[in-house]
PDB file of N, CA and C in Angstrom:
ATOM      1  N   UNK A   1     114.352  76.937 165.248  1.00  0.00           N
ATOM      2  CA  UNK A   1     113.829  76.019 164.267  1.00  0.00           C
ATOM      3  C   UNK A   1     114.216  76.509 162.859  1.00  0.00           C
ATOM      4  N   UNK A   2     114.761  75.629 162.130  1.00  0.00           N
ATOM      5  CA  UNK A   2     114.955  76.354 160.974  1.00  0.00           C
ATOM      6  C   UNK A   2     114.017  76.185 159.741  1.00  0.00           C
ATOM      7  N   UNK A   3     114.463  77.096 158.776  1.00  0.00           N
ATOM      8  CA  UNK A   3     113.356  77.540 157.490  1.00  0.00           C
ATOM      9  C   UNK A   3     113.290  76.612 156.741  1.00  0.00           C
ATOM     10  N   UNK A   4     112.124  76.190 155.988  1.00  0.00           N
ATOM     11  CA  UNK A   4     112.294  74.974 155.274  1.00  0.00           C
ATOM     12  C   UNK A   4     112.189  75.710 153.926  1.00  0.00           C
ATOM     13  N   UNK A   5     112.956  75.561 153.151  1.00  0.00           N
ATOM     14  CA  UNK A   5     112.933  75.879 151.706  1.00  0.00           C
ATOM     15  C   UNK A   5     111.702  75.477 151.111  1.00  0.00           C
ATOM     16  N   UNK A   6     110.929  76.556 150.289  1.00  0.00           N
ATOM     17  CA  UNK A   6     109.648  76.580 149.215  1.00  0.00           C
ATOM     18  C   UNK A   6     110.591  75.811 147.877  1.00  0.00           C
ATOM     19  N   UNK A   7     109.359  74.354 147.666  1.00  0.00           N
ATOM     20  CA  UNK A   7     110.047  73.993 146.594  1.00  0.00           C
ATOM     21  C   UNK A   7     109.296  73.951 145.676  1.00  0.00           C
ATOM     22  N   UNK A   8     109.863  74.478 144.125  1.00  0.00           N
ATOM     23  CA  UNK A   8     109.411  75.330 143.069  1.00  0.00           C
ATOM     24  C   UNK A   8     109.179  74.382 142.520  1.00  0.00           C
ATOM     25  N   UNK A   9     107.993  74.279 141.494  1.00  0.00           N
ATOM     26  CA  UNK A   9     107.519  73.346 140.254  1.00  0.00           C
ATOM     27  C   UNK A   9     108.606  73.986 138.983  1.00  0.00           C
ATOM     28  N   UNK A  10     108.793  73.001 138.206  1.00  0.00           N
ATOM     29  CA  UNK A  10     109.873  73.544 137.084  1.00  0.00           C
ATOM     30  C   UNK A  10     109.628  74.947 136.723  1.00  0.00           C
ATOM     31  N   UNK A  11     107.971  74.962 136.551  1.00  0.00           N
ATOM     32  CA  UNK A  11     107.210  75.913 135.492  1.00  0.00           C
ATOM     33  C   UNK A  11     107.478  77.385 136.404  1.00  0.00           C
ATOM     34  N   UNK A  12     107.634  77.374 137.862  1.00  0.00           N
ATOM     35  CA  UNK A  12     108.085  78.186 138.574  1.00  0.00           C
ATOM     36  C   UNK A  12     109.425  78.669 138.726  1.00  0.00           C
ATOM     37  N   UNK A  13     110.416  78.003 138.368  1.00  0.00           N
ATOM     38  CA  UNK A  13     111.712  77.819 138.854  1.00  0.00           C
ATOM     39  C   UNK A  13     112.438  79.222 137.508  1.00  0.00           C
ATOM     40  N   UNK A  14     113.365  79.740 138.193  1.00  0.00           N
ATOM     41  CA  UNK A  14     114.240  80.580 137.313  1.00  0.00           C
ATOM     42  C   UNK A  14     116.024  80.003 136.533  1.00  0.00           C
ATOM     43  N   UNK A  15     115.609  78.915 137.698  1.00  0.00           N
ATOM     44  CA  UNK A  15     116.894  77.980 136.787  1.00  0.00           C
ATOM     45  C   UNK A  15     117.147  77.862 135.686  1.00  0.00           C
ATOM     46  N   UNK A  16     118.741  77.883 135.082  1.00  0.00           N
ATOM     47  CA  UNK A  16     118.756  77.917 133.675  1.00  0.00           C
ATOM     48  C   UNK A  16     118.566  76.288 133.697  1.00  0.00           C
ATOM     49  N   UNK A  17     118.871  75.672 134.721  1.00  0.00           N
ATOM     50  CA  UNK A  17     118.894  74.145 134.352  1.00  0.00           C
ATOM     51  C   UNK A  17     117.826  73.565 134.292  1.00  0.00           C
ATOM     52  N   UNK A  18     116.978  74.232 134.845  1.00  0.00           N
ATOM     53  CA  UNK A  18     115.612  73.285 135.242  1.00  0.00           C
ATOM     54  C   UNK A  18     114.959  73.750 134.202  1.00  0.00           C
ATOM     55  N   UNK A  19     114.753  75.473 133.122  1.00  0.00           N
ATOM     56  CA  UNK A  19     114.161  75.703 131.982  1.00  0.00           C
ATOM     57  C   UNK A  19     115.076  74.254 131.062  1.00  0.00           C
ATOM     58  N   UNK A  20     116.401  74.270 131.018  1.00  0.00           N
ATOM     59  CA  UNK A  20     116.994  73.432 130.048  1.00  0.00           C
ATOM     60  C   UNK A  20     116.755  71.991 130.012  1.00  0.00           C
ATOM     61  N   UNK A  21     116.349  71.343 131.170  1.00  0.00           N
ATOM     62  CA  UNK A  21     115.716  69.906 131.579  1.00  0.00           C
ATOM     63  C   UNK A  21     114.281  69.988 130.995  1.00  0.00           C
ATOM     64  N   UNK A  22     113.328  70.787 131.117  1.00  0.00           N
ATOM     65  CA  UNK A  22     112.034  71.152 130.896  1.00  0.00           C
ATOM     66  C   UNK A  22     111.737  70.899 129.329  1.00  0.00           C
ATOM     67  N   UNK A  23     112.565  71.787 128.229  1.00  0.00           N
ATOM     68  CA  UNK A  23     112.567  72.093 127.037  1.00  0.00           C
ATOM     69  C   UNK A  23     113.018  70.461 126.133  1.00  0.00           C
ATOM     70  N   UNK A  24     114.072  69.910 127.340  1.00  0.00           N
ATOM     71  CA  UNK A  24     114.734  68.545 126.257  1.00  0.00           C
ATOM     72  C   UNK A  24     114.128  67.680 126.837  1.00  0.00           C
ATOM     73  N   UNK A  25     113.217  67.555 127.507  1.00  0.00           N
ATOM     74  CA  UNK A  25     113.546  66.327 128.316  1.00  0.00           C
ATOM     75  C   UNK A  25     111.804  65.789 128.528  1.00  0.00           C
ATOM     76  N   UNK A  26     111.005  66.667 128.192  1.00  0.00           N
ATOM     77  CA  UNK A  26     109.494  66.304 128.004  1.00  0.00           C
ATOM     78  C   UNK A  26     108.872  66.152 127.125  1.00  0.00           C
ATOM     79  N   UNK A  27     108.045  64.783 126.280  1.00  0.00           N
ATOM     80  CA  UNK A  27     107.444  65.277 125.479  1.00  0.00           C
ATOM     81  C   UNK A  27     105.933  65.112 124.851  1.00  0.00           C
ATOM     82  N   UNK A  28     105.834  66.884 124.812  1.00  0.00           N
ATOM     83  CA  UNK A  28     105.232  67.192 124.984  1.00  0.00           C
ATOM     84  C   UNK A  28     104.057  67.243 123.468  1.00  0.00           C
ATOM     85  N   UNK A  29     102.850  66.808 123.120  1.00  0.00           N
ATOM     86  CA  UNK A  29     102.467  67.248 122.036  1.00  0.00           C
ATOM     87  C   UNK A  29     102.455  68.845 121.366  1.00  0.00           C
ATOM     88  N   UNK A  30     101.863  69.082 120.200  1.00  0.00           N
ATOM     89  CA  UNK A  30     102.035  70.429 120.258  1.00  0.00           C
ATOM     90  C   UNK A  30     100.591  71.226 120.868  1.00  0.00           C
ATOM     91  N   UNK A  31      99.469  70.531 120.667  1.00  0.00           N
ATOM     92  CA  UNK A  31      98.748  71.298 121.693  1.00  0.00           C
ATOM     93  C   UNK A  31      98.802  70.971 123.507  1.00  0.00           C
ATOM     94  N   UNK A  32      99.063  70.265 123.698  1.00  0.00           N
ATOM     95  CA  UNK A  32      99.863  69.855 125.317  1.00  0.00           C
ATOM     96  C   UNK A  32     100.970  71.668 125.366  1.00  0.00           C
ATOM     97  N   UNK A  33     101.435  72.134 123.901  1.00  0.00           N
ATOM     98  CA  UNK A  33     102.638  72.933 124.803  1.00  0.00           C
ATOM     99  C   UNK A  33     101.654  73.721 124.609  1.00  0.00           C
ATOM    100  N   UNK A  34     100.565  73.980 123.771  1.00  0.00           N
ATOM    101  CA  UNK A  34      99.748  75.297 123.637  1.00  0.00           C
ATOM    102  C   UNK A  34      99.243  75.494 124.972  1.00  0.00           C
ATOM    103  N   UNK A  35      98.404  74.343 125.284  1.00  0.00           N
ATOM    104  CA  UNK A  35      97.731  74.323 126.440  1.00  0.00           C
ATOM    105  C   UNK A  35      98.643  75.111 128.029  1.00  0.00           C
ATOM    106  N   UNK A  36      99.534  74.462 127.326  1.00  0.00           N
ATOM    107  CA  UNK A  36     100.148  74.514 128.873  1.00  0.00           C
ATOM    108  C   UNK A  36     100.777  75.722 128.917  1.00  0.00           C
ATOM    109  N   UNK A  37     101.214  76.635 127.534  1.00  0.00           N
ATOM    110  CA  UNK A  37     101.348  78.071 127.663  1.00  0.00           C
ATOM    111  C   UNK A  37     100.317  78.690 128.090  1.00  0.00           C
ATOM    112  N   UNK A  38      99.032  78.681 127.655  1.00  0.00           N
ATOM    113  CA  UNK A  38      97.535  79.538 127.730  1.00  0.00           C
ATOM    114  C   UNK A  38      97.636  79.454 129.448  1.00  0.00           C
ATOM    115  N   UNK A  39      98.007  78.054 129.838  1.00  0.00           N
ATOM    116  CA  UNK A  39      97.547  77.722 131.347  1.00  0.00           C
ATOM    117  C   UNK A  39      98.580  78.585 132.300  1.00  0.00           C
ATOM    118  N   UNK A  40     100.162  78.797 132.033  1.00  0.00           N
ATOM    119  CA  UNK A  40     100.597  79.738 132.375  1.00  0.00           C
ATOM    120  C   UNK A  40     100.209  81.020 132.657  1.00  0.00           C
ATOM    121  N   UNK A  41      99.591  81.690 131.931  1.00  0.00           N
ATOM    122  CA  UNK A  41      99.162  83.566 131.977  1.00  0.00           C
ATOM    123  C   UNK A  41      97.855  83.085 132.078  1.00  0.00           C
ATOM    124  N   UNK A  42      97.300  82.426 133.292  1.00  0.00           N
ATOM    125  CA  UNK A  42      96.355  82.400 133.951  1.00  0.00           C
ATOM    126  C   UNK A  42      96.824  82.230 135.264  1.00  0.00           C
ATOM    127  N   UNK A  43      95.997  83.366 136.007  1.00  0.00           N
ATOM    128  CA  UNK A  43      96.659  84.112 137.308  1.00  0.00           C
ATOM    129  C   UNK A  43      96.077  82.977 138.740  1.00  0.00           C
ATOM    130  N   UNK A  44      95.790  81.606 138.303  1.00  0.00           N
ATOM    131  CA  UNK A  44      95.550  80.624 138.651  1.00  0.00           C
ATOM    132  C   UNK A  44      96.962  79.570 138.922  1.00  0.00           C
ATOM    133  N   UNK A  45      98.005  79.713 137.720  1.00  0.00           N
ATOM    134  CA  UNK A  45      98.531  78.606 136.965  1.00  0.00           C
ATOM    135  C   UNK A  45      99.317  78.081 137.906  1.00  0.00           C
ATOM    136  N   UNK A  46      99.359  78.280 139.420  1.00  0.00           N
ATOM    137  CA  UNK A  46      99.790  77.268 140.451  1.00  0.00           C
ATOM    138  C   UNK A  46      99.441  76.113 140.306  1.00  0.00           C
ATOM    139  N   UNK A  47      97.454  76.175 139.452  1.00  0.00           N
ATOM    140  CA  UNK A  47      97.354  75.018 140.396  1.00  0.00           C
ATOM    141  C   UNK A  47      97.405  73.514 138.632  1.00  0.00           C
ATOM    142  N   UNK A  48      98.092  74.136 137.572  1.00  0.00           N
ATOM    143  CA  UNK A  48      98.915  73.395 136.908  1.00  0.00           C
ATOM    144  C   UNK A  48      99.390  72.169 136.986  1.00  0.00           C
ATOM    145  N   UNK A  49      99.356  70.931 137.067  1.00  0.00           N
ATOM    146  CA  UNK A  49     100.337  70.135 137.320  1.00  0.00           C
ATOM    147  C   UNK A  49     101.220  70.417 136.471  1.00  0.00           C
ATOM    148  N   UNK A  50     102.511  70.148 137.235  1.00  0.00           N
ATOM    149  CA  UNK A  50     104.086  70.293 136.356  1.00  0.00           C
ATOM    150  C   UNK A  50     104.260  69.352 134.972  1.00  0.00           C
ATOM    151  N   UNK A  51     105.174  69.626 134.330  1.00  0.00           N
ATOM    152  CA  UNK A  51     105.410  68.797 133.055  1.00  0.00           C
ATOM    153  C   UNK A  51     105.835  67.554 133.923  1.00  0.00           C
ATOM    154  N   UNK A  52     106.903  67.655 134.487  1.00  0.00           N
ATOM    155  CA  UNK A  52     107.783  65.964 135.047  1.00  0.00           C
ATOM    156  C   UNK A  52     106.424  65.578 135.097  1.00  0.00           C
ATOM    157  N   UNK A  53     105.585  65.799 136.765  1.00  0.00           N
ATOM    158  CA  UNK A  53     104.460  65.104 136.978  1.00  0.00           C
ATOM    159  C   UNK A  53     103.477  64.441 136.114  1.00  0.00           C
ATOM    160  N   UNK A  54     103.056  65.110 134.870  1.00  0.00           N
ATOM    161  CA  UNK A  54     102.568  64.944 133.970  1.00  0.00           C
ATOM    162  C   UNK A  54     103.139  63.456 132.958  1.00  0.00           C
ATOM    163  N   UNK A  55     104.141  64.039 132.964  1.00  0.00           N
ATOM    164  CA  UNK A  55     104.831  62.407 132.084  1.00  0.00           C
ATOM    165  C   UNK A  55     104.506  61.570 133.141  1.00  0.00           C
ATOM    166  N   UNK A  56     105.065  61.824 134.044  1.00  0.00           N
ATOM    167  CA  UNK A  56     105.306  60.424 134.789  1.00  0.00           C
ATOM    168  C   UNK A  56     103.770  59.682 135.195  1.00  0.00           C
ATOM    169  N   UNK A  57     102.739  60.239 135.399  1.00  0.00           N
ATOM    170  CA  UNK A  57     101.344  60.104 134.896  1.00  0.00           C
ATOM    171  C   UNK A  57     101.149  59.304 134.392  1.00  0.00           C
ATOM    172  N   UNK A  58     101.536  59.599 132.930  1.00  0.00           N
ATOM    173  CA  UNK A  58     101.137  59.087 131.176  1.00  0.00           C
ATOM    174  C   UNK A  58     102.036  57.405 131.401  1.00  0.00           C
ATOM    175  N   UNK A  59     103.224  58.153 132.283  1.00  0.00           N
ATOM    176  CA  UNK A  59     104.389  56.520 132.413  1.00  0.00           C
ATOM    177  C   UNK A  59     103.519  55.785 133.323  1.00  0.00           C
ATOM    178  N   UNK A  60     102.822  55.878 133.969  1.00  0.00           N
ATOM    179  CA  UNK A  60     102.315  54.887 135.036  1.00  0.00           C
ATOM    180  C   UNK A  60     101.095  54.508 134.475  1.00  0.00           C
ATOM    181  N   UNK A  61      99.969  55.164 133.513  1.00  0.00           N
ATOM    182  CA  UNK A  61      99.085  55.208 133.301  1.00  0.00           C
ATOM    183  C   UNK A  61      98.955  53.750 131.603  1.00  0.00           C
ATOM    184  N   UNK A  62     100.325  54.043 131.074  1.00  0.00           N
ATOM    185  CA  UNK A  62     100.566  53.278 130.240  1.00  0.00           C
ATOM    186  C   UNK A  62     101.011  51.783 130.598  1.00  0.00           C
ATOM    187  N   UNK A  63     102.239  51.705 131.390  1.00  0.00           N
ATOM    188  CA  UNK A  63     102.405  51.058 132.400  1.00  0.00           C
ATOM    189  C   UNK A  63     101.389  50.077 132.832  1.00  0.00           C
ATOM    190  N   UNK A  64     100.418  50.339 133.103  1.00  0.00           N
ATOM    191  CA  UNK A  64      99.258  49.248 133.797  1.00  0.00           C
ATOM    192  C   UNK A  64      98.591  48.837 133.272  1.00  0.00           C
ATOM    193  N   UNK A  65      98.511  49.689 131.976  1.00  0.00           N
ATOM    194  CA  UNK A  65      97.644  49.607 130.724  1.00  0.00           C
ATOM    195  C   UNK A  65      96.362  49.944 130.968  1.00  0.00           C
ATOM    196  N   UNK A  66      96.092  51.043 131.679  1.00  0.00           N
ATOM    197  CA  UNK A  66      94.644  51.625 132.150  1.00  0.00           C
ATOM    198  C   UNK A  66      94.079  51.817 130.932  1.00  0.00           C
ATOM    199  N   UNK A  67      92.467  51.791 131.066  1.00  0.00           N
ATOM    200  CA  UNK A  67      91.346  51.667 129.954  1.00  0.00           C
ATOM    201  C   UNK A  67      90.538  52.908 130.293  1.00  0.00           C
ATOM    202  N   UNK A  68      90.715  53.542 131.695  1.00  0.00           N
ATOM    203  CA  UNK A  68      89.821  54.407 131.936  1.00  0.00           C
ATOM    204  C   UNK A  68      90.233  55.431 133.272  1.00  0.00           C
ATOM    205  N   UNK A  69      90.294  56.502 132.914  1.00  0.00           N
ATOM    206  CA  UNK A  69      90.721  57.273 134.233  1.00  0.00           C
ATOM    207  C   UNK A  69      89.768  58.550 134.540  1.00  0.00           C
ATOM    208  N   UNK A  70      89.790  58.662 136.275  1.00  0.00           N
ATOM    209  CA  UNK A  70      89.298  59.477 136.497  1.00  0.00           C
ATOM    210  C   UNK A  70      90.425  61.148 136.976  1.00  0.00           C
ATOM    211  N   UNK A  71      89.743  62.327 136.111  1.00  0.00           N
ATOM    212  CA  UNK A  71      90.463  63.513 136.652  1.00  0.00           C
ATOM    213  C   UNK A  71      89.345  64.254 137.198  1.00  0.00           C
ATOM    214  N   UNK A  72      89.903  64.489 138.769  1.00  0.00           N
ATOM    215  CA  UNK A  72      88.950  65.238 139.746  1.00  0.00           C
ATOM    216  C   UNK A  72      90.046  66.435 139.851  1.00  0.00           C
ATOM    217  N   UNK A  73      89.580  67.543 139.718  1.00  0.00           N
ATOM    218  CA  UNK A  73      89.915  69.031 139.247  1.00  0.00           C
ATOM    219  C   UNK A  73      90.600  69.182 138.618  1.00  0.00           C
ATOM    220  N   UNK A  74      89.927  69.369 136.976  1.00  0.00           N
ATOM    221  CA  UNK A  74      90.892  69.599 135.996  1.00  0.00           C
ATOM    222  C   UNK A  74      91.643  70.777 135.731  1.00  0.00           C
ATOM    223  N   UNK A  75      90.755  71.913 136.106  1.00  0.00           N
ATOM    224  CA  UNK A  75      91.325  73.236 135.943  1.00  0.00           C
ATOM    225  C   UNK A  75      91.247  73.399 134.876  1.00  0.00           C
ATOM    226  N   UNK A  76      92.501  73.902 133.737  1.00  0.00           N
ATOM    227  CA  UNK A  76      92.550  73.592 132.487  1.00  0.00           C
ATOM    228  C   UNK A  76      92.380  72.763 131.452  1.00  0.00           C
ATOM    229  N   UNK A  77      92.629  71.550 132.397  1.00  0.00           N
ATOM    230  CA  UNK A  77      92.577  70.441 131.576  1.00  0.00           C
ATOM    231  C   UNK A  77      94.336  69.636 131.102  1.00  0.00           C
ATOM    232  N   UNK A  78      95.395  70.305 131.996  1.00  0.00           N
ATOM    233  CA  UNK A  78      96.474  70.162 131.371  1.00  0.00           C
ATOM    234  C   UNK A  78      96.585  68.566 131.354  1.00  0.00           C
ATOM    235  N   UNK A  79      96.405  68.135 132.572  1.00  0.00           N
ATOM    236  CA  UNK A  79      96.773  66.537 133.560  1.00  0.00           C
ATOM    237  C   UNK A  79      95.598  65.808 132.190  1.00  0.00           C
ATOM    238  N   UNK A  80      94.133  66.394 132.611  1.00  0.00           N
ATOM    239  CA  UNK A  80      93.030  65.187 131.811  1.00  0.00           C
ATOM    240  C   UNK A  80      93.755  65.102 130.225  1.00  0.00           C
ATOM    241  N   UNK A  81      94.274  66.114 129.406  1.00  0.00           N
ATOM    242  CA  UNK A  81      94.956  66.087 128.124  1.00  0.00           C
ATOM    243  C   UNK A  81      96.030  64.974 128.166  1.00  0.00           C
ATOM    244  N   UNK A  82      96.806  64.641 128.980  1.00  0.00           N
ATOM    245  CA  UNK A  82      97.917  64.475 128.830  1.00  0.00           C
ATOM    246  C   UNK A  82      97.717  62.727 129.391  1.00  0.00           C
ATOM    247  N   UNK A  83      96.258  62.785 129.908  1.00  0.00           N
ATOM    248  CA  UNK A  83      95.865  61.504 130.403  1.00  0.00           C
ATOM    249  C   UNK A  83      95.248  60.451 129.417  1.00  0.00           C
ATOM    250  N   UNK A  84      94.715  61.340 128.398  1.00  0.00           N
ATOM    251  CA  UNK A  84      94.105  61.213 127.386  1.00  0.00           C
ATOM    252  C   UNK A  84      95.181  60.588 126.325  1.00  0.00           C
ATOM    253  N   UNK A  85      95.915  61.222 126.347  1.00  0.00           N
ATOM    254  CA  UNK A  85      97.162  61.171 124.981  1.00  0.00           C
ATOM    255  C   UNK A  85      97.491  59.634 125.275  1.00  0.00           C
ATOM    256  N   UNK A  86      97.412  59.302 126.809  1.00  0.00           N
ATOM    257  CA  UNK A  86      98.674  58.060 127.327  1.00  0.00           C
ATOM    258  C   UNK A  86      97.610  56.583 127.414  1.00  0.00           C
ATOM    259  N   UNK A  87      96.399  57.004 127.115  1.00  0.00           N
ATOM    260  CA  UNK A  87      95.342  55.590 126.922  1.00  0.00           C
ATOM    261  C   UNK A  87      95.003  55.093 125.638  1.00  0.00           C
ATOM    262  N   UNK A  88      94.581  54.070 125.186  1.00  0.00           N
ATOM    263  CA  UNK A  88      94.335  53.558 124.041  1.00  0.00           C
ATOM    264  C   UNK A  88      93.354  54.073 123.404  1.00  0.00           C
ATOM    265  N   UNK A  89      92.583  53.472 122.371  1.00  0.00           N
ATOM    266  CA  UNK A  89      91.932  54.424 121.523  1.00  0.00           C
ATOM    267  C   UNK A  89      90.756  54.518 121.828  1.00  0.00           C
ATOM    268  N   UNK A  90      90.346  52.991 122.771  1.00  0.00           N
ATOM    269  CA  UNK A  90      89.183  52.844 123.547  1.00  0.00           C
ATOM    270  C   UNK A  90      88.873  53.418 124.579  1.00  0.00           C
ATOM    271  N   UNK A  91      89.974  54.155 125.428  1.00  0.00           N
ATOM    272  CA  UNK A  91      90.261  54.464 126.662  1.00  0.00           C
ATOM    273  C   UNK A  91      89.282  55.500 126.813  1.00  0.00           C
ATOM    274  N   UNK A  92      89.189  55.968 127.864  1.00  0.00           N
ATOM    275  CA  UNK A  92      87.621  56.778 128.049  1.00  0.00           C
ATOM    276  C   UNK A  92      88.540  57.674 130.028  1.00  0.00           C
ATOM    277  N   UNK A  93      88.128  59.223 129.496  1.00  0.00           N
ATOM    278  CA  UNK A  93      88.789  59.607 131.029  1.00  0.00           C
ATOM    279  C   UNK A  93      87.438  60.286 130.918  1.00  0.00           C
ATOM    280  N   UNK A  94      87.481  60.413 132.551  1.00  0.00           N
ATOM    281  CA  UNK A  94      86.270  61.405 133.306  1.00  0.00           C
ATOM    282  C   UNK A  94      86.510  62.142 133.546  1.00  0.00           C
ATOM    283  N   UNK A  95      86.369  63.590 133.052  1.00  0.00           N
ATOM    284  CA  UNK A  95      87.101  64.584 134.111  1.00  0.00           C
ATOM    285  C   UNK A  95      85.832  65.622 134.545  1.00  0.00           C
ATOM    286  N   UNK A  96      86.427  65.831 136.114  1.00  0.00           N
ATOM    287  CA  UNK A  96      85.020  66.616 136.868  1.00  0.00           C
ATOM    288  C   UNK A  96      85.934  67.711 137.353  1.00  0.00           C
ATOM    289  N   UNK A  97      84.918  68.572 137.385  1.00  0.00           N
ATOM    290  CA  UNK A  97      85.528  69.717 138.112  1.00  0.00           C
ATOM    291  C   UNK A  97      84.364  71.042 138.066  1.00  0.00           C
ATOM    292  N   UNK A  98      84.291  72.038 139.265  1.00  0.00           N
ATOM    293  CA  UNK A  98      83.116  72.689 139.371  1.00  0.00           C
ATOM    294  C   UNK A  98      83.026  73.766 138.659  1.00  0.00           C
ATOM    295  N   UNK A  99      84.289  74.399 137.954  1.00  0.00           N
ATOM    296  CA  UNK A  99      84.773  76.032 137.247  1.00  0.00           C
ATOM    297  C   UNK A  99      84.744  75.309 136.031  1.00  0.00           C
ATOM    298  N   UNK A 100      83.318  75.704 135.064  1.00  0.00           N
ATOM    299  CA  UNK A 100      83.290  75.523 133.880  1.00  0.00           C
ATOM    300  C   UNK A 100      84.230  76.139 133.267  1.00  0.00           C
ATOM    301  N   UNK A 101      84.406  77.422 133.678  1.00  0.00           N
ATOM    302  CA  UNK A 101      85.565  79.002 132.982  1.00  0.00           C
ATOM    303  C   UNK A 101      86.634  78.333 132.543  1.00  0.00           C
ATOM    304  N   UNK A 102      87.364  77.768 133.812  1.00  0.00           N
ATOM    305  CA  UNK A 102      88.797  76.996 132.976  1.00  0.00           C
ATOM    306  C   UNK A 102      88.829  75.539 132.608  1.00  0.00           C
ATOM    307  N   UNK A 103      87.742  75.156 132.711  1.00  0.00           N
ATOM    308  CA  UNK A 103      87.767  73.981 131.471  1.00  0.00           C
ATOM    309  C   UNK A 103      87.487  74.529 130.023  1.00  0.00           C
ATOM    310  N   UNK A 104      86.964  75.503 129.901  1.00  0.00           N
ATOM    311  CA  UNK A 104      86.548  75.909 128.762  1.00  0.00           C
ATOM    312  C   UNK A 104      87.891  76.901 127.962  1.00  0.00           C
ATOM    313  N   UNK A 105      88.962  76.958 129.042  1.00  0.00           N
ATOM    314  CA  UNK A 105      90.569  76.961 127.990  1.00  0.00           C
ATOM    315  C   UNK A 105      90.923  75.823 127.594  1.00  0.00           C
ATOM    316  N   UNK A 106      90.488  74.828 128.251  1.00  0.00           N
ATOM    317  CA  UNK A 106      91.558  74.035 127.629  1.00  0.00           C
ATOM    318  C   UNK A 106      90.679  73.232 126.421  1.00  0.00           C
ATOM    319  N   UNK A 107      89.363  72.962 126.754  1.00  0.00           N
ATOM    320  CA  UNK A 107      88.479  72.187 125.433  1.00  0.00           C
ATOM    321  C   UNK A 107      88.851  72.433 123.915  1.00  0.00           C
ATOM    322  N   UNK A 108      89.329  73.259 123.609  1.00  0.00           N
ATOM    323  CA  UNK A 108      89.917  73.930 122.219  1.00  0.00           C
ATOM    324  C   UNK A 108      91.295  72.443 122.357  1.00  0.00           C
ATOM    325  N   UNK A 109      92.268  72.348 123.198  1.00  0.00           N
ATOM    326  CA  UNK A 109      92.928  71.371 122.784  1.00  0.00           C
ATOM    327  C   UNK A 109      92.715  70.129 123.167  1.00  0.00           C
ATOM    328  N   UNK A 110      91.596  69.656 123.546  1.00  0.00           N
ATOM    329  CA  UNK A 110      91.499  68.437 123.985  1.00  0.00           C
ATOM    330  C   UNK A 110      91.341  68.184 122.552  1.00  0.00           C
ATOM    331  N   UNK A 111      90.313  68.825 121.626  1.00  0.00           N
ATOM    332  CA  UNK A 111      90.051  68.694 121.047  1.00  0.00           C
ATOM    333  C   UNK A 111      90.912  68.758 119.702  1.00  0.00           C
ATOM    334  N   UNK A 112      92.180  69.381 119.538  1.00  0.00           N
ATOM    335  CA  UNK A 112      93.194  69.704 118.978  1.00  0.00           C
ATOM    336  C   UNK A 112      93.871  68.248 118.925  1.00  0.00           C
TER     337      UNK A 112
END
């Protein structure tokens, strides 16, 4: 039976191409990149959603023209930030999750 290749999130990857896709090709606010550095050198930061994932989120989320979203485990908060950025001004997200600890990295930029 053969091995199935582990496939890497960008933020994992050692590629020069996939750092060089990452850097041009997302964008990102400037606390979105803070956030999402802090969320790195946390010995957690697997559970991150990726940048692509993240846009493409904000693209679907805009897209339908959602008024209100729910984020069930925020962790940091990278996904609920970035969910936030992509709704209107009325828009209203929920985000739940049981580890106050790492919501409480990212509240500094929600709030940013």
């Amino acid at each position: 039976m053969a091995k199935q290749k582990k496939i890497l999130r960008s933020f994992e990857s050692n590629d020069p191409l996939d750092h060089y896709i990452t850097e041009i090709s997302f964008r990102m606010t400037p606390a979105q990149k803070k956030l999402y550095e802090v969320t790195l050198m946390h010995p957690k930061s697997i559970m991150m959603g990726a940048p692509e994932v993240l846009q493409l989120l904000q693209n679907l989320i805009r897209a339908i023209k959602a008024k209100n979203v729910i984020d069930v485990g925020v962790f940091t908060g990278c996904s609920t930030l970035a969910q936030a950025l992509a709704l209107p001004e009325d828009g209203k997200v929920v985000a739940c999750d049981i580890q106050e600890e790492t919501i409480k990295l990212g509240k500094p930029f929600w709030e940013e």
